[in-house]
C-alpha atoms as a PDB file:
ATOM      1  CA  UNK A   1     -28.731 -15.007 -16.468  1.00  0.00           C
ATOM      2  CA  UNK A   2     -26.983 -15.155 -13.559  1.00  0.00           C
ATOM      3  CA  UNK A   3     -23.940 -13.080 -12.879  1.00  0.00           C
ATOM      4  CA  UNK A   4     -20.921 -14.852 -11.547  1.00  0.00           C
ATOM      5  CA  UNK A   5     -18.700 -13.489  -8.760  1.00  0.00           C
ATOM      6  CA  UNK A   6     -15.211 -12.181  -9.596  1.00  0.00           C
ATOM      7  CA  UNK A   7     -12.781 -14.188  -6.933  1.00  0.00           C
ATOM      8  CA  UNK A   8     -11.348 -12.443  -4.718  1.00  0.00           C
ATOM      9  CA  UNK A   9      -7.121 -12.934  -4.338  1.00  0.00           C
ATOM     10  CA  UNK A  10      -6.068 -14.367  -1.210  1.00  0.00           C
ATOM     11  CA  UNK A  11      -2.729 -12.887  -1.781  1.00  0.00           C
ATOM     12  CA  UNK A  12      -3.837  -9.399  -2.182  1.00  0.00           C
ATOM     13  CA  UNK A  13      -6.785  -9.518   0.890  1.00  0.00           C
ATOM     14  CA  UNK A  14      -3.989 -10.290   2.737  1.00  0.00           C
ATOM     15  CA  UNK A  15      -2.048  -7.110   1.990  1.00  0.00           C
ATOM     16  CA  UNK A  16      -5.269  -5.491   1.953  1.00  0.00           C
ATOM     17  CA  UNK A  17      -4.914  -6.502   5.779  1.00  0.00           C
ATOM     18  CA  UNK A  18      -1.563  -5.482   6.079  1.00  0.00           C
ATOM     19  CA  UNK A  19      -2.157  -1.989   4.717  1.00  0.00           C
ATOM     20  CA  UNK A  20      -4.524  -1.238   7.154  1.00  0.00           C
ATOM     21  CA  UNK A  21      -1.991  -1.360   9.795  1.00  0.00           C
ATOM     22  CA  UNK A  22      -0.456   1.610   7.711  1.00  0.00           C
ATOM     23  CA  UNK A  23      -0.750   5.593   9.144  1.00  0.00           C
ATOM     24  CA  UNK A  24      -2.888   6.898   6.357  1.00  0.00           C
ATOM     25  CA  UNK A  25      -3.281  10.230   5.326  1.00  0.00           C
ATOM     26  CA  UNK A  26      -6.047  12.375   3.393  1.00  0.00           C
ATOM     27  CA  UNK A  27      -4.918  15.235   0.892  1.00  0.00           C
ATOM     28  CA  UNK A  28      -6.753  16.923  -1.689  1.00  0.00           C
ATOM     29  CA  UNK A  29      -4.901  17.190  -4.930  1.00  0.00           C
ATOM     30  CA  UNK A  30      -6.401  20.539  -5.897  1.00  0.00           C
ATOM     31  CA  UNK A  31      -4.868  22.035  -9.057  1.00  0.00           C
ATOM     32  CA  UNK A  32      -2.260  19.604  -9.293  1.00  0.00           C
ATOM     33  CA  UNK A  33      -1.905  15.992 -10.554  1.00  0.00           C
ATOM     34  CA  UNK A  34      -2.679  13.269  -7.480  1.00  0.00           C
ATOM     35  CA  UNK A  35       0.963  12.250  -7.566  1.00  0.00           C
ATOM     36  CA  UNK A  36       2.697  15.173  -7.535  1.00  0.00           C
ATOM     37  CA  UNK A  37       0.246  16.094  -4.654  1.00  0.00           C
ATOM     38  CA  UNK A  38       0.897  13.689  -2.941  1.00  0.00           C
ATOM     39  CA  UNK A  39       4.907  13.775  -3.297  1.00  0.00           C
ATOM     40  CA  UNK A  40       4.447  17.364  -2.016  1.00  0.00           C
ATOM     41  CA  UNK A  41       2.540  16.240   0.722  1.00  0.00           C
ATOM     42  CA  UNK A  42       5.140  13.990   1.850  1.00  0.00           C
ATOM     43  CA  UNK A  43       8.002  16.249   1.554  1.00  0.00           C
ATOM     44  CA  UNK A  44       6.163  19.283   3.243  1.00  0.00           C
ATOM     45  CA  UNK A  45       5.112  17.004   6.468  1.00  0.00           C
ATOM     46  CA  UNK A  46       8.415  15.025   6.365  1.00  0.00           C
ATOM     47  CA  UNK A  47       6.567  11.859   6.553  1.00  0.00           C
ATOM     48  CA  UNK A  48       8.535   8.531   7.426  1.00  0.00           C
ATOM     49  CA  UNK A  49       7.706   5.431   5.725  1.00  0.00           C
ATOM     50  CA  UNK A  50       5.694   3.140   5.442  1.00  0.00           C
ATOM     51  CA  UNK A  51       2.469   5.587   5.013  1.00  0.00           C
ATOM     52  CA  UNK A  52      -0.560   5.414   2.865  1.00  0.00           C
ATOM     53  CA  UNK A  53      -2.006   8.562   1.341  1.00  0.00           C
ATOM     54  CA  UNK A  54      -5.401   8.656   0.092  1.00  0.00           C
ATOM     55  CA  UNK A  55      -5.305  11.772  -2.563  1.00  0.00           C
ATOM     56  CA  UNK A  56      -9.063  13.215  -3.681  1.00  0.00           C
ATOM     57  CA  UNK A  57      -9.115  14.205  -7.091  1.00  0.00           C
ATOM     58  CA  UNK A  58     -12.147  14.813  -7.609  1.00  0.00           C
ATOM     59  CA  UNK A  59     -15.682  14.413  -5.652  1.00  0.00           C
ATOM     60  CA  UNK A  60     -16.000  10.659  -7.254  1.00  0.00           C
ATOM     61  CA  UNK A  61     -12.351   9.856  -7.172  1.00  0.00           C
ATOM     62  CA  UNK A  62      -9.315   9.034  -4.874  1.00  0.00           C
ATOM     63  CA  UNK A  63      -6.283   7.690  -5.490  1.00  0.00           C
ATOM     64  CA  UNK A  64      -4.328   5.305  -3.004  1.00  0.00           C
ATOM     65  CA  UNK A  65      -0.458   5.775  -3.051  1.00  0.00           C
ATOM     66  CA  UNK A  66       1.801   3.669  -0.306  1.00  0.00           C
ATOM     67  CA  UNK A  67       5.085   5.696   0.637  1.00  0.00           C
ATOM     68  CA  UNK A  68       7.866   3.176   1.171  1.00  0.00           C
ATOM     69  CA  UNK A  69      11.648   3.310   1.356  1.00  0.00           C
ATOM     70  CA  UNK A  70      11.921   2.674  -2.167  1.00  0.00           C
ATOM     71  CA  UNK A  71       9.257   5.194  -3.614  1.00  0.00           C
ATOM     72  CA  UNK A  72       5.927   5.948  -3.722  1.00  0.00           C
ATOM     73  CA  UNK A  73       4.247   3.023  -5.167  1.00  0.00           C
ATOM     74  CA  UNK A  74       0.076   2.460  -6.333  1.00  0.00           C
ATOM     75  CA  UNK A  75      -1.581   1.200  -3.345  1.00  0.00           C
ATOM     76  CA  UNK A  76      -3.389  -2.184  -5.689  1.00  0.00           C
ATOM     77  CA  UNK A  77       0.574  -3.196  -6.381  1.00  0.00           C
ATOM     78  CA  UNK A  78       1.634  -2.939  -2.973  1.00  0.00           C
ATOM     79  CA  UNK A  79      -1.672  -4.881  -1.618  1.00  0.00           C
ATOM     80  CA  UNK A  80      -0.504  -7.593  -4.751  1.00  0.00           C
ATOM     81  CA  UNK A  81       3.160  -7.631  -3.568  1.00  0.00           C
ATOM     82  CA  UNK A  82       3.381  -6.592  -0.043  1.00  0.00           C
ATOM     83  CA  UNK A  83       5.822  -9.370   0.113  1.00  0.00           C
ATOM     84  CA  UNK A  84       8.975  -7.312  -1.191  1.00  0.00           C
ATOM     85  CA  UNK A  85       8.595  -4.616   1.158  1.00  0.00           C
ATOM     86  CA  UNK A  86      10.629  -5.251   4.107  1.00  0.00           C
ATOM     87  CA  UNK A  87       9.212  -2.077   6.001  1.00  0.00           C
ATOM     88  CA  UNK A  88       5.527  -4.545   5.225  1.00  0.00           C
ATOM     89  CA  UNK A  89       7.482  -7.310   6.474  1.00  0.00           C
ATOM     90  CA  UNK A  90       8.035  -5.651  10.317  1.00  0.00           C
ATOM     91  CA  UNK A  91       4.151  -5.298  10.505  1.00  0.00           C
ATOM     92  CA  UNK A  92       3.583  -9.017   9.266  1.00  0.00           C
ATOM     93  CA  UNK A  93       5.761 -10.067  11.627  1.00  0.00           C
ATOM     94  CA  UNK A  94       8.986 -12.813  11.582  1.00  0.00           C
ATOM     95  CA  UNK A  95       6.763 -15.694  13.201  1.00  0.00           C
ATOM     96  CA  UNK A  96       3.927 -15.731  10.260  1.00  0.00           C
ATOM     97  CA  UNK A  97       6.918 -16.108   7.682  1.00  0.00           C
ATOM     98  CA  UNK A  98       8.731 -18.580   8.819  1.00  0.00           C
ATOM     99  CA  UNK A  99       7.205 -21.690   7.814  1.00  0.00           C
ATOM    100  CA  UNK A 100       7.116 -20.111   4.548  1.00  0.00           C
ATOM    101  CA  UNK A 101      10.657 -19.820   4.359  1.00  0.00           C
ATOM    102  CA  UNK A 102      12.833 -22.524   3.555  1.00  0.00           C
ATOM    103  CA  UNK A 103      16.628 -23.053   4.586  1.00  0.00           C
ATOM    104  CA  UNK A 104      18.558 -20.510   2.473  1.00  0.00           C
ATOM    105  CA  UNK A 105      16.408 -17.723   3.760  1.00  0.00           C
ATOM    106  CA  UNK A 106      14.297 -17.471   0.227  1.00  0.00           C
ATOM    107  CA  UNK A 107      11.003 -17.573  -0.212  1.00  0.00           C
END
């Protein structure tokens, strides 16, 4: 039997695109948990957002966190929704979202 592929979001290969645009970041997590690593991290180097940081737990494992203005979000949400982060929105850029917009500004 033949497997069929899984389909691939248009919405989220686009912010898969726009996230690699990103400064990224590699930590190690060591003893502690990957967030909490990686909230150190960020606080330690005084990094500006938008960054991503790509935290190893383990050998087999790493976690993708995106530091915005708001927070530190999970990297699949942000690729999902880069839409509602205006520091996303710069590295789009204003021409590409225009026709999408209509005339109250809203999307």
């Amino acid at each position: 039997m033949a497997r069929r592929r899984k389909r691939k979001s248009r919405r989220r290969l686009e912010g898969r695109r726009i996230l690699e645009a990103v400064p990224q970041y590699s930590i190690e997590s060591g003893a502690e948990k990957p967030v909490t690593a990686a909230r150190n991290f960020i606080h330690s180097e005084g990094i500006a957002p938008p960054a991503l940081l790509l935290v190893k737990r383990n050998e087999h494992t790493t976690d993708r966190y995106f530091w915005a203005e708001k927070g530190l979000f999970g990297a699949q949400y942000v690729e999902e929704n880069h839409f509602l982060f205006p520091s996303l929105r710069v590295l789009i850029g204003e021409d590409e979202e225009s026709p999408a917009l209509n005339a109250a500004g809203v999307r």
